[in-house]
PDB file of N, CA and C in Angstrom:
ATOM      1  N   UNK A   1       1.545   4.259 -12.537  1.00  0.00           N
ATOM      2  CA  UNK A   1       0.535   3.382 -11.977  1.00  0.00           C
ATOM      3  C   UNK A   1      -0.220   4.166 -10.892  1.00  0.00           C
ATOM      4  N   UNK A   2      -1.279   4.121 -11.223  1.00  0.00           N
ATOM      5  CA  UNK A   2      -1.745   4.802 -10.283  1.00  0.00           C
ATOM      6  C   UNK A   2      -2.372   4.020  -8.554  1.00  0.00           C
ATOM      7  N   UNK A   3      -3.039   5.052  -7.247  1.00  0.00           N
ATOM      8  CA  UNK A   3      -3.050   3.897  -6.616  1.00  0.00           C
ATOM      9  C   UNK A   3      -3.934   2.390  -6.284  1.00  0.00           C
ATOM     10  N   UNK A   4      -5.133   3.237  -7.086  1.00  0.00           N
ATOM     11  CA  UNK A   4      -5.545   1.797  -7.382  1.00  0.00           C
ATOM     12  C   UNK A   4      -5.179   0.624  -8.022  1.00  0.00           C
ATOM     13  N   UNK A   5      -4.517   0.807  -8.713  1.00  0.00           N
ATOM     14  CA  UNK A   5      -3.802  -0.509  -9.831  1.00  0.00           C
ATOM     15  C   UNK A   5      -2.566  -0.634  -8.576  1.00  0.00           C
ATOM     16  N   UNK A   6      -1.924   0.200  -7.965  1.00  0.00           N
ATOM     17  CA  UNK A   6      -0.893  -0.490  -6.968  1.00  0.00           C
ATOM     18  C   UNK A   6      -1.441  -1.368  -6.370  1.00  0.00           C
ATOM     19  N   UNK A   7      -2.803  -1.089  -5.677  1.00  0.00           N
ATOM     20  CA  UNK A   7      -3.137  -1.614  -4.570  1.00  0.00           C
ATOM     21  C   UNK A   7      -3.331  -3.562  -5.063  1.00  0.00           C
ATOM     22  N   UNK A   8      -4.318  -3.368  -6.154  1.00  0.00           N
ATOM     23  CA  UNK A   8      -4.334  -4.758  -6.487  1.00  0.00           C
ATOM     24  C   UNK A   8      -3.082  -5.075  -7.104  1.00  0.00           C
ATOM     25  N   UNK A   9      -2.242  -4.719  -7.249  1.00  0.00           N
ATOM     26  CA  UNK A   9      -0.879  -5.595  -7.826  1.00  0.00           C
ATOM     27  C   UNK A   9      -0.300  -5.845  -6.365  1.00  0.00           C
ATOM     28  N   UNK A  10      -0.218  -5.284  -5.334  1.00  0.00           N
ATOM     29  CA  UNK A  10       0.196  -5.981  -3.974  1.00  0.00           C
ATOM     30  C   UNK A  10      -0.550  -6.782  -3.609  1.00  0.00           C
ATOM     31  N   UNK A  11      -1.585  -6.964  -3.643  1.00  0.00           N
ATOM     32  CA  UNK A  11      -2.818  -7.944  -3.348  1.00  0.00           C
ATOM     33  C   UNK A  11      -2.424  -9.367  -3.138  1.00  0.00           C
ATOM     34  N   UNK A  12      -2.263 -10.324  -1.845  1.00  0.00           N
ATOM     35  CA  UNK A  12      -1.863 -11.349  -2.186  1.00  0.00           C
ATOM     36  C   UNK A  12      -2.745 -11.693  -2.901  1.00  0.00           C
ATOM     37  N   UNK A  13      -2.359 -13.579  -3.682  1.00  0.00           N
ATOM     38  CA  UNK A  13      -3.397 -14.044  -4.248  1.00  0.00           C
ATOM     39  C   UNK A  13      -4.297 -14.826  -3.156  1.00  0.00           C
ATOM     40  N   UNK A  14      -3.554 -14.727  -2.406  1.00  0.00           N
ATOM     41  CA  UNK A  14      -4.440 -16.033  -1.163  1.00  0.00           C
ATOM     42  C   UNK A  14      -5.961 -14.744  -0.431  1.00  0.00           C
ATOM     43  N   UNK A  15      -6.002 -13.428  -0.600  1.00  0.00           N
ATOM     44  CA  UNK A  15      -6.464 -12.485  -0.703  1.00  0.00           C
ATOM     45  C   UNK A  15      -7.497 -12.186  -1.423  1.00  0.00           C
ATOM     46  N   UNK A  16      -6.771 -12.346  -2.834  1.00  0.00           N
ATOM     47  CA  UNK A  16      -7.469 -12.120  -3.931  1.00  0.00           C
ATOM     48  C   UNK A  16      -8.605 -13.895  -4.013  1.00  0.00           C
ATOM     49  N   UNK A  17      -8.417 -14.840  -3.798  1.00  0.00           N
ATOM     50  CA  UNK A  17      -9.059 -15.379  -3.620  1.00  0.00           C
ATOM     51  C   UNK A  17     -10.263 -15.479  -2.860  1.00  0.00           C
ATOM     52  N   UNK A  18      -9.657 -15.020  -1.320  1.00  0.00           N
ATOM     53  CA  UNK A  18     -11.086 -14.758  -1.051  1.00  0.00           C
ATOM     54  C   UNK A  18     -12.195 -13.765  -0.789  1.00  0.00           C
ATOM     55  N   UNK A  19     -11.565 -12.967  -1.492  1.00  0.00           N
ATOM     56  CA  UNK A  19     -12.558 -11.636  -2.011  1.00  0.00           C
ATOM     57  C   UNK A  19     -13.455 -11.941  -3.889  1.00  0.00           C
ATOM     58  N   UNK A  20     -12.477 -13.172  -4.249  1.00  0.00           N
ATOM     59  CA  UNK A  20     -13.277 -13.641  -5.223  1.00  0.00           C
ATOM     60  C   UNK A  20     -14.693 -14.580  -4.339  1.00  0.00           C
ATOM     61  N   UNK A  21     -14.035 -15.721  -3.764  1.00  0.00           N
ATOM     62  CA  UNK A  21     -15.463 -16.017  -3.016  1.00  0.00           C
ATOM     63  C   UNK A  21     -16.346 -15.366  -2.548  1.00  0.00           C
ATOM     64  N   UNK A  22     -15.645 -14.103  -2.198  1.00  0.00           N
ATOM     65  CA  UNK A  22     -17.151 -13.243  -1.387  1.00  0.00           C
ATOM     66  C   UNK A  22     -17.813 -12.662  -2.410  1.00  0.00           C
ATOM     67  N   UNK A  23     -17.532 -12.232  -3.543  1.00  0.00           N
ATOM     68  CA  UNK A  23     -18.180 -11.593  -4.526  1.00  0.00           C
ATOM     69  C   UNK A  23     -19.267 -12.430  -5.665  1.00  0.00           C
ATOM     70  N   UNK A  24     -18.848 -13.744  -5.444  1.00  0.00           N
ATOM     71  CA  UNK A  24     -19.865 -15.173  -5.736  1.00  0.00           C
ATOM     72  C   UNK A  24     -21.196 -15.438  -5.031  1.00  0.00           C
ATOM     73  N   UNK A  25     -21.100 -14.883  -3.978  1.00  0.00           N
ATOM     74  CA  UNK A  25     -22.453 -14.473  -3.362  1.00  0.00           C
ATOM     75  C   UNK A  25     -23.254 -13.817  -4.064  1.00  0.00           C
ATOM     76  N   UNK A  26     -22.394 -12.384  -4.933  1.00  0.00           N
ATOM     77  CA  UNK A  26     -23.787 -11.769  -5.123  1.00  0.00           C
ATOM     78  C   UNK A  26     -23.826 -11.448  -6.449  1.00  0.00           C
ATOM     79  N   UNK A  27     -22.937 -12.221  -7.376  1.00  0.00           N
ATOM     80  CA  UNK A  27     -22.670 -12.144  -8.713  1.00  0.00           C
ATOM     81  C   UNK A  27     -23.662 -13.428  -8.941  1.00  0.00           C
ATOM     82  N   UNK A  28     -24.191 -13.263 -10.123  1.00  0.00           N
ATOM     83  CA  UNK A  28     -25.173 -14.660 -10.808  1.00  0.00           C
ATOM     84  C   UNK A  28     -24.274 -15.613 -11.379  1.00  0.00           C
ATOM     85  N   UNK A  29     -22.969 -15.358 -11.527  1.00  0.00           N
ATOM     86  CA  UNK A  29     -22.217 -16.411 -12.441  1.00  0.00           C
ATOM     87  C   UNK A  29     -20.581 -16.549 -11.758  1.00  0.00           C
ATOM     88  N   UNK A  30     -20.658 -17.298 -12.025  1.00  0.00           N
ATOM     89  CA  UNK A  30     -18.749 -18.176 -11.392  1.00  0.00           C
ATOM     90  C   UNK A  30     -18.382 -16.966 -11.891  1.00  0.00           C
ATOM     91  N   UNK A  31     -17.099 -16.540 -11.059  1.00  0.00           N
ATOM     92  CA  UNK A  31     -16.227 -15.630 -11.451  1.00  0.00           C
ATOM     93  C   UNK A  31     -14.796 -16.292 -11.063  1.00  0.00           C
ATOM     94  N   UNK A  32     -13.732 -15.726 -12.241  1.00  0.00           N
ATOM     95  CA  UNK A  32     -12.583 -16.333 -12.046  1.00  0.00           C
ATOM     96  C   UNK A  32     -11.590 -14.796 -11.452  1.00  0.00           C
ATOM     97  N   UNK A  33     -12.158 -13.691 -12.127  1.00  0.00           N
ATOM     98  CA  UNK A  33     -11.804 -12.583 -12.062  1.00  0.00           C
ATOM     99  C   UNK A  33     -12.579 -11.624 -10.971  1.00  0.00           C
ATOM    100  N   UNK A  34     -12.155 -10.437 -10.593  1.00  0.00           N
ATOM    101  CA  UNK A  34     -12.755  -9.605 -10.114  1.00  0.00           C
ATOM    102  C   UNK A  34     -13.371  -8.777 -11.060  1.00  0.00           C
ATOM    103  N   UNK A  35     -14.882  -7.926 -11.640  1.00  0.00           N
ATOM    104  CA  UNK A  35     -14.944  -7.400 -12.696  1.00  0.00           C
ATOM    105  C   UNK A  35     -15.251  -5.877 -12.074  1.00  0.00           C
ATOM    106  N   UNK A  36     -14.804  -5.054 -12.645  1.00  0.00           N
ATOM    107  CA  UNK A  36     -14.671  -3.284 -12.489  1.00  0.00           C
ATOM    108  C   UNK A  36     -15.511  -2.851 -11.353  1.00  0.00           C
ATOM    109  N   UNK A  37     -16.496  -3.458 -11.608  1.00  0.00           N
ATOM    110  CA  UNK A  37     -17.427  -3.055 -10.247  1.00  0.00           C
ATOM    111  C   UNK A  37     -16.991  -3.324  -8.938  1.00  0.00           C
ATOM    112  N   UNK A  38     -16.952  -4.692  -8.838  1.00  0.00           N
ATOM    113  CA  UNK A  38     -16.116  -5.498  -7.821  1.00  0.00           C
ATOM    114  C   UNK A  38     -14.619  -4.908  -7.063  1.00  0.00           C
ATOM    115  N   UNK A  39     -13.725  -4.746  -7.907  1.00  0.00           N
ATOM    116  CA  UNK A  39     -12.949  -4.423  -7.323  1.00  0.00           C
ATOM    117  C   UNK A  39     -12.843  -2.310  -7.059  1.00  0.00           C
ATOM    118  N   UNK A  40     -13.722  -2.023  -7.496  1.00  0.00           N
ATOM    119  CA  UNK A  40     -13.903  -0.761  -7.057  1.00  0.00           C
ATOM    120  C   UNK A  40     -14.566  -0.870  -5.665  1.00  0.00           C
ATOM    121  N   UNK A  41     -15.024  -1.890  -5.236  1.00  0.00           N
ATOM    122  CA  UNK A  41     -15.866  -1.576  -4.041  1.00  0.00           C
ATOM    123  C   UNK A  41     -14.719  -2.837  -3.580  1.00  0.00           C
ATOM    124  N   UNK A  42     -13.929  -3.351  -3.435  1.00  0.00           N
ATOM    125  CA  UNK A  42     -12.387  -3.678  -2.607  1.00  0.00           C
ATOM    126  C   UNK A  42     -12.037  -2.583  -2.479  1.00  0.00           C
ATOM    127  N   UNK A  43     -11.994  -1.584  -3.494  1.00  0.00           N
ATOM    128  CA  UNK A  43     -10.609  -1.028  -2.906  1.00  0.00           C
ATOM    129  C   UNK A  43     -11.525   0.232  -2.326  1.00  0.00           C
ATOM    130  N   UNK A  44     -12.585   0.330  -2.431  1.00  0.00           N
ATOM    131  CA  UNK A  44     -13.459   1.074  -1.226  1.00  0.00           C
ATOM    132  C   UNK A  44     -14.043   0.563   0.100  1.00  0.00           C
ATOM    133  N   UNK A  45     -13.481  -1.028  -0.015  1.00  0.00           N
ATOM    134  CA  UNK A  45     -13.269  -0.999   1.325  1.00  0.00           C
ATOM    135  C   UNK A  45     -11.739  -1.001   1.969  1.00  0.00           C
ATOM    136  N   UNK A  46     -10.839  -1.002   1.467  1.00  0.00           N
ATOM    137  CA  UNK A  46      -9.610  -0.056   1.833  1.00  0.00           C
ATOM    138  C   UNK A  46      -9.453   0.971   2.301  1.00  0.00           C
ATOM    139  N   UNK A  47     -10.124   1.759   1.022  1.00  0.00           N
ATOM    140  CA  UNK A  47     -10.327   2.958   1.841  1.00  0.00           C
ATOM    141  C   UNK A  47     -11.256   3.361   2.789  1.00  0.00           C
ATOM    142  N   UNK A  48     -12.250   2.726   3.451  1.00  0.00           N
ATOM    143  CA  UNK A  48     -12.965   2.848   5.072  1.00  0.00           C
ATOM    144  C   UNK A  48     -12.033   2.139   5.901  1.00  0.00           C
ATOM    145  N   UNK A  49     -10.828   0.932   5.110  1.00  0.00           N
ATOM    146  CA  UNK A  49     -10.504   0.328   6.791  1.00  0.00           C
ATOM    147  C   UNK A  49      -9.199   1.228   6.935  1.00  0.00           C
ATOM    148  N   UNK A  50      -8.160   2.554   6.313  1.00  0.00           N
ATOM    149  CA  UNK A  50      -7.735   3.212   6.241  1.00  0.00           C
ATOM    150  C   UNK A  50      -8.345   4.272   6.305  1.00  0.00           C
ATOM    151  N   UNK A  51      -9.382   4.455   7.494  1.00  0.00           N
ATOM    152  CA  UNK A  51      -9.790   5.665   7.815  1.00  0.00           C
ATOM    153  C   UNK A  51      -9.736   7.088   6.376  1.00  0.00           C
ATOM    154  N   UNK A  52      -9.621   6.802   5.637  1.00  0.00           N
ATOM    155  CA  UNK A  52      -9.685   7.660   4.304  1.00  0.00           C
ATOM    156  C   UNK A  52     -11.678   8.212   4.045  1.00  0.00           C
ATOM    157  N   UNK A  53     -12.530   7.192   4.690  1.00  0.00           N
ATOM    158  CA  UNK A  53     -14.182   7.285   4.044  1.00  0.00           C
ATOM    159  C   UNK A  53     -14.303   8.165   5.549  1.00  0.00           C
ATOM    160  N   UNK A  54     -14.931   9.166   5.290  1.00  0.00           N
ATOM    161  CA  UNK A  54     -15.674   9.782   6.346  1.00  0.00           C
ATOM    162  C   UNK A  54     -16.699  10.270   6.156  1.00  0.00           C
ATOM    163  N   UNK A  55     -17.781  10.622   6.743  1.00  0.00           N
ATOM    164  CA  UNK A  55     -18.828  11.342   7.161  1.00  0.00           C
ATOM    165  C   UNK A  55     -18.418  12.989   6.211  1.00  0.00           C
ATOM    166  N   UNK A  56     -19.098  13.281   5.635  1.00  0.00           N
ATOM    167  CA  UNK A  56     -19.234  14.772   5.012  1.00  0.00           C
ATOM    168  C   UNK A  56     -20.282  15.827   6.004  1.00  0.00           C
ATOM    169  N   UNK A  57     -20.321  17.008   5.576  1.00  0.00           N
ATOM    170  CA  UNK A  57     -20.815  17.845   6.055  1.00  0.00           C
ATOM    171  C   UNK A  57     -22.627  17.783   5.705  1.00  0.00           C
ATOM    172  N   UNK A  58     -22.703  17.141   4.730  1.00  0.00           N
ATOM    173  CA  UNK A  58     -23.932  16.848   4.204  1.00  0.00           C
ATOM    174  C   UNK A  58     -24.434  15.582   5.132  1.00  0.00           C
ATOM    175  N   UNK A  59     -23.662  14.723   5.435  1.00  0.00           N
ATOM    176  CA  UNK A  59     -24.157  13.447   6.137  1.00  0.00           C
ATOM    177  C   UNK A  59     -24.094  12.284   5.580  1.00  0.00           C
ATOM    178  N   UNK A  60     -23.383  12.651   4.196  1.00  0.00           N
ATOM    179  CA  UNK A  60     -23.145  11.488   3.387  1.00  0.00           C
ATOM    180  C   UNK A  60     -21.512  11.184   3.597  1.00  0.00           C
ATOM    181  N   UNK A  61     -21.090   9.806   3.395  1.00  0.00           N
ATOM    182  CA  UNK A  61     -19.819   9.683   3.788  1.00  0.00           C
ATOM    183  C   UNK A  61     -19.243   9.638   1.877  1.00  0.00           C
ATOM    184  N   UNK A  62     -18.173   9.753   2.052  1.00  0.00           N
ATOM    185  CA  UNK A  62     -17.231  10.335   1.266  1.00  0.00           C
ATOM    186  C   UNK A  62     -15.893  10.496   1.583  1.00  0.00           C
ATOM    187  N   UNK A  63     -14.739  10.647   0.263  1.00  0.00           N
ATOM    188  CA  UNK A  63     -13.371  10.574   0.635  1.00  0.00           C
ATOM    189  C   UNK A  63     -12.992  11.416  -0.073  1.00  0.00           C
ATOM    190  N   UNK A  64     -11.646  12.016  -0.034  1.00  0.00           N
ATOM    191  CA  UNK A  64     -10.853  13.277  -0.530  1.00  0.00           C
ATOM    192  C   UNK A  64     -10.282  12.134  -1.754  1.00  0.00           C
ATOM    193  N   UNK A  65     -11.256  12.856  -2.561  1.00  0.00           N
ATOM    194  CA  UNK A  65     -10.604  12.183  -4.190  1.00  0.00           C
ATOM    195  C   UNK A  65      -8.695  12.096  -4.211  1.00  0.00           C
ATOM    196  N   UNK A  66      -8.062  13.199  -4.051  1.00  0.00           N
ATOM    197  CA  UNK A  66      -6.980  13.392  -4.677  1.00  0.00           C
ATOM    198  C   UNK A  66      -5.855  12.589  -3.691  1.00  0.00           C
ATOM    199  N   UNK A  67      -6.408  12.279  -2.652  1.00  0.00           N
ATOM    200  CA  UNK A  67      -5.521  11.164  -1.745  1.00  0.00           C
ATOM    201  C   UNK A  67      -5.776  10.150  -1.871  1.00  0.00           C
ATOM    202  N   UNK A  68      -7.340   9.434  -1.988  1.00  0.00           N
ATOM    203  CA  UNK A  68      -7.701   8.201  -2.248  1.00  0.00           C
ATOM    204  C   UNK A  68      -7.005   7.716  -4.053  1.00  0.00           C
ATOM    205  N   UNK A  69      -7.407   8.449  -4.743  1.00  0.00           N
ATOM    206  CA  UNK A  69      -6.692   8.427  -6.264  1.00  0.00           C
ATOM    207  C   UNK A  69      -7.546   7.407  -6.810  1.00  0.00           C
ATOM    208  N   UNK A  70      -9.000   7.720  -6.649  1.00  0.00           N
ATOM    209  CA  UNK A  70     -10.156   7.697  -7.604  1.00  0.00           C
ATOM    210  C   UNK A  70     -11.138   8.347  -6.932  1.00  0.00           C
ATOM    211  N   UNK A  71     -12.139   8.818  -8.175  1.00  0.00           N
ATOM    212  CA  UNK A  71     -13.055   9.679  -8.034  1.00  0.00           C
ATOM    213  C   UNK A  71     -13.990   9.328  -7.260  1.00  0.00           C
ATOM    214  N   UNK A  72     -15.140  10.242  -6.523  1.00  0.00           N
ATOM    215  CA  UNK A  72     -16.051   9.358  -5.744  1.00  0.00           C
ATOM    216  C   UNK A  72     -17.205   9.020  -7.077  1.00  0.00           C
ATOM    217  N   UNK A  73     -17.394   9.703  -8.456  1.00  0.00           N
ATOM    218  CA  UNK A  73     -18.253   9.790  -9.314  1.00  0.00           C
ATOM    219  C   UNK A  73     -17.810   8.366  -9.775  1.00  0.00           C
ATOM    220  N   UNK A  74     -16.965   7.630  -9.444  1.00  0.00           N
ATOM    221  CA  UNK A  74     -16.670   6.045  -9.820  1.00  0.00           C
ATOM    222  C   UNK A  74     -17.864   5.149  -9.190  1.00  0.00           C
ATOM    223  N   UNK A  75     -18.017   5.788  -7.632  1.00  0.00           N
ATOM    224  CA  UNK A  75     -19.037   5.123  -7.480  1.00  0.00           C
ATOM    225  C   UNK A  75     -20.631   5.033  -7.754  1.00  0.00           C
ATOM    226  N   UNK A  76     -21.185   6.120  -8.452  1.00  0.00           N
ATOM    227  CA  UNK A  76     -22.487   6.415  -8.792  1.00  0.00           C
ATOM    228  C   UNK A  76     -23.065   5.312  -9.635  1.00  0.00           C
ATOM    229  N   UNK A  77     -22.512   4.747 -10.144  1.00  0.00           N
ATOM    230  CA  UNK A  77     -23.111   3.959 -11.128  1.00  0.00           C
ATOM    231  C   UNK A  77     -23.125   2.037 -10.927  1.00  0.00           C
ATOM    232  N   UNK A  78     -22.984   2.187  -9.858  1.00  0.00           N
ATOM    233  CA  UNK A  78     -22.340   0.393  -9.163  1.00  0.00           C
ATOM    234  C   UNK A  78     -23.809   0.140  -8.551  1.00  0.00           C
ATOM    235  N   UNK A  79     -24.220  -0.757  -8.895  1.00  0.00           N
ATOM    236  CA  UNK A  79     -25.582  -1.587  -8.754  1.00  0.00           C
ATOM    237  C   UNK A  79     -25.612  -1.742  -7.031  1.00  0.00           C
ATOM    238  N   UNK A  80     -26.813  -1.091  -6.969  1.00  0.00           N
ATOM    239  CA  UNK A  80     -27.008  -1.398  -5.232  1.00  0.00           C
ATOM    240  C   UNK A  80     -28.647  -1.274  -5.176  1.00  0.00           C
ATOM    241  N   UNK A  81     -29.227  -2.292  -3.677  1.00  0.00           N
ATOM    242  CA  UNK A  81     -30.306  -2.742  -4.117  1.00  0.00           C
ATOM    243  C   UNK A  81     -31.340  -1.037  -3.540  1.00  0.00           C
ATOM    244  N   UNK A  82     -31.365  -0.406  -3.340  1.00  0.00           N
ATOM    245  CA  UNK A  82     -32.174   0.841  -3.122  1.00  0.00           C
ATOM    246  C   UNK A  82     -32.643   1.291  -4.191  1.00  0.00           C
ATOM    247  N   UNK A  83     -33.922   1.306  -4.080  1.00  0.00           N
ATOM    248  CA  UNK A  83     -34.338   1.985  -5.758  1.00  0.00           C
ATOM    249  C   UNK A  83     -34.020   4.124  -5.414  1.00  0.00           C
ATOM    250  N   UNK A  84     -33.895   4.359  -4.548  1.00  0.00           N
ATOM    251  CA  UNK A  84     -33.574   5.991  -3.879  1.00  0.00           C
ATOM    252  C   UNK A  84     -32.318   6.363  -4.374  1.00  0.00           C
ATOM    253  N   UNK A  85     -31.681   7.051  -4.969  1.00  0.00           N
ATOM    254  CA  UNK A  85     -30.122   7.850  -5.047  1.00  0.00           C
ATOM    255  C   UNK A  85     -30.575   8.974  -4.664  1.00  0.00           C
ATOM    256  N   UNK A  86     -29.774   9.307  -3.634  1.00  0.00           N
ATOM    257  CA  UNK A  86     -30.009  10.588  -2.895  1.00  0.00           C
ATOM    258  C   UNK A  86     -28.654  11.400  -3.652  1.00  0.00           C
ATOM    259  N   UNK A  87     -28.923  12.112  -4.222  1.00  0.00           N
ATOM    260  CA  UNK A  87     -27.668  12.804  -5.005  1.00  0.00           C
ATOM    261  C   UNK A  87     -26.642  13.416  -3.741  1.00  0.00           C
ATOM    262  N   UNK A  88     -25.327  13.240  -4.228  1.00  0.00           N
ATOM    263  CA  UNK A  88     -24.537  13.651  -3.357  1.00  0.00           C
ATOM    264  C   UNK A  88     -24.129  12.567  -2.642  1.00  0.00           C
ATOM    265  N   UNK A  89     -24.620  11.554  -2.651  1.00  0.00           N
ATOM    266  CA  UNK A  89     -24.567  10.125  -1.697  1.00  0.00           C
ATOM    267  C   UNK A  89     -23.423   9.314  -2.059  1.00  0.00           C
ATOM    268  N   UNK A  90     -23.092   9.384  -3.044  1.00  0.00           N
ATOM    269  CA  UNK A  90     -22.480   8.236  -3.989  1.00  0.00           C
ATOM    270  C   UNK A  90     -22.443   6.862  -3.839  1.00  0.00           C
ATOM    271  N   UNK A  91     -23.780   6.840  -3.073  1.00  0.00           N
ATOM    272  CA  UNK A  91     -24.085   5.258  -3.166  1.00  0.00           C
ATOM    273  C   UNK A  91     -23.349   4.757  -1.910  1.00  0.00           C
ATOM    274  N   UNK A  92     -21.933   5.433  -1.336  1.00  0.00           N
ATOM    275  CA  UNK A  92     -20.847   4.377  -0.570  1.00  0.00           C
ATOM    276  C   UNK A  92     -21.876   4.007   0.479  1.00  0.00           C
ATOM    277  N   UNK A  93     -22.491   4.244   1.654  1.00  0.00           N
ATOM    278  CA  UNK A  93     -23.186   3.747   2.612  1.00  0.00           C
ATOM    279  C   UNK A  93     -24.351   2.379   1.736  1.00  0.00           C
ATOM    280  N   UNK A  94     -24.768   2.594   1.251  1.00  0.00           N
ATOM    281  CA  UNK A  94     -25.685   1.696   0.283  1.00  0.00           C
ATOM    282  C   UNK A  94     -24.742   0.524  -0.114  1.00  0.00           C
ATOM    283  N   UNK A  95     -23.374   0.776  -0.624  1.00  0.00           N
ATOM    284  CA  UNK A  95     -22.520  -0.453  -1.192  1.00  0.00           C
ATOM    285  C   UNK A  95     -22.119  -0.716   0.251  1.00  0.00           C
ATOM    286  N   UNK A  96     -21.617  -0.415   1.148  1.00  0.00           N
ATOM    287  CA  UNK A  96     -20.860  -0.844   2.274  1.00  0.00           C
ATOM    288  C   UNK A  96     -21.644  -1.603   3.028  1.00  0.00           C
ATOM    289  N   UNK A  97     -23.465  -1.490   3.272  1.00  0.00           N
ATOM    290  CA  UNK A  97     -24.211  -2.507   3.538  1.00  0.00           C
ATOM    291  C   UNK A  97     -24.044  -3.649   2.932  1.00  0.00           C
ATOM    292  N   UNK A  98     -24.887  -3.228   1.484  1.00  0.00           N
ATOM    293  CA  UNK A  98     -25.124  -4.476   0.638  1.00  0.00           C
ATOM    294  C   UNK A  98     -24.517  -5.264   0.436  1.00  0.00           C
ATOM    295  N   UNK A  99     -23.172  -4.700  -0.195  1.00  0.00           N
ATOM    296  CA  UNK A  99     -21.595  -5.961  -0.763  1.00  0.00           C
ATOM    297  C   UNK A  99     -20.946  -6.518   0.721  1.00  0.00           C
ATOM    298  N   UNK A 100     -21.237  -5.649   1.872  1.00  0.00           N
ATOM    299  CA  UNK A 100     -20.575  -6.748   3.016  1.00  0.00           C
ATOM    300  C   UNK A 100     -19.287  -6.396   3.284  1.00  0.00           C
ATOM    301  N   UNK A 101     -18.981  -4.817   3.467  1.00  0.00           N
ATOM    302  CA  UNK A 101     -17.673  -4.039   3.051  1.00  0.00           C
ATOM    303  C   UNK A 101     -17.335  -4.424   4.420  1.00  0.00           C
ATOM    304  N   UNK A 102     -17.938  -4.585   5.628  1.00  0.00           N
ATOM    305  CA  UNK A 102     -17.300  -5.158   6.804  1.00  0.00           C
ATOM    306  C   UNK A 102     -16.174  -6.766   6.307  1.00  0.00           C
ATOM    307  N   UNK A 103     -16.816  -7.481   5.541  1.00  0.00           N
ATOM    308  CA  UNK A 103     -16.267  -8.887   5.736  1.00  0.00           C
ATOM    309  C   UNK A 103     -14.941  -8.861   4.841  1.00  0.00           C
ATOM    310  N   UNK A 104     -14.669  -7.725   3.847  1.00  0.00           N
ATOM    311  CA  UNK A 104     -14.150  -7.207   3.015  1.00  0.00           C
ATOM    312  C   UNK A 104     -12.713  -6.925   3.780  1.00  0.00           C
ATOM    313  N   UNK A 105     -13.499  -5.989   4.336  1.00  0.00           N
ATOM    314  CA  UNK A 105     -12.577  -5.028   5.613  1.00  0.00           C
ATOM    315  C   UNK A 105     -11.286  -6.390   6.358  1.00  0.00           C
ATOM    316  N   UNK A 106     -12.616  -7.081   6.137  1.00  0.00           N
ATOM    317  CA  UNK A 106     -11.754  -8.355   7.659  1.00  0.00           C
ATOM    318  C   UNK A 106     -10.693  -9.060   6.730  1.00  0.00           C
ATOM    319  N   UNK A 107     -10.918  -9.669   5.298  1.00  0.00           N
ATOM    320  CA  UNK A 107     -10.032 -10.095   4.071  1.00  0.00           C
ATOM    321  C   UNK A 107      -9.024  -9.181   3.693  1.00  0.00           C
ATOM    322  N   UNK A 108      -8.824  -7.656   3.618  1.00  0.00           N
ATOM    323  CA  UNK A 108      -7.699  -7.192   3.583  1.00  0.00           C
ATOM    324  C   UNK A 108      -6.859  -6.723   4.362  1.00  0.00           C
TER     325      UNK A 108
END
């Protein structure tokens, strides 16, 4: 198992609930589930409230793939409202606005 699949199998459900409400905000349709996108950006906000996301040398923030135990190229492709991808970015500052990775932060 790797550690993302740990992380949500510890997950309470009283947790998992309300990280489902917060994600009803910005999903168009009832969700009963968390869907791939979603919980990739939970468990990227894990990894900022575990000091794991930092600032790179470039100025983009970023995490050491092989400790976090997913890629940052997971995040390139997760819907965020900037029409700009600054390559190298992987979007995380862009998702950590938009999805509300603070209120995230405060739920886990």
């Amino acid at each position: 198992m790797n550690k993302k699949e740990a992380f949500f199998k510890n997950l309470s459900k009283e947790k998992m609930e309300k990280l489902q409400s917060h994600f009803r905000l910005f999903l168009d349709k009832k969700t009963e589930d968390l869907d791939a996108d979603a919980r990739s950006i939970v468990y990227l906000a894990w990894l900022w409230k575990n000091g794991l996301v930092t600032k790179g040398q470039n100025g983009f923030y970023e995490f050491d793939e092989h400790t976090a135990g997913v890629s940052l190229s997971d995040y390139e492709d997760i819907n965020f409202a900037e029409t700009t991808y600054m390559p190298g970015s992987y979007n995380l500052e862009s998702l950590y606005i938009q999805y509300n990775l603070e209120r995230i932060i405060a739920i886990l």
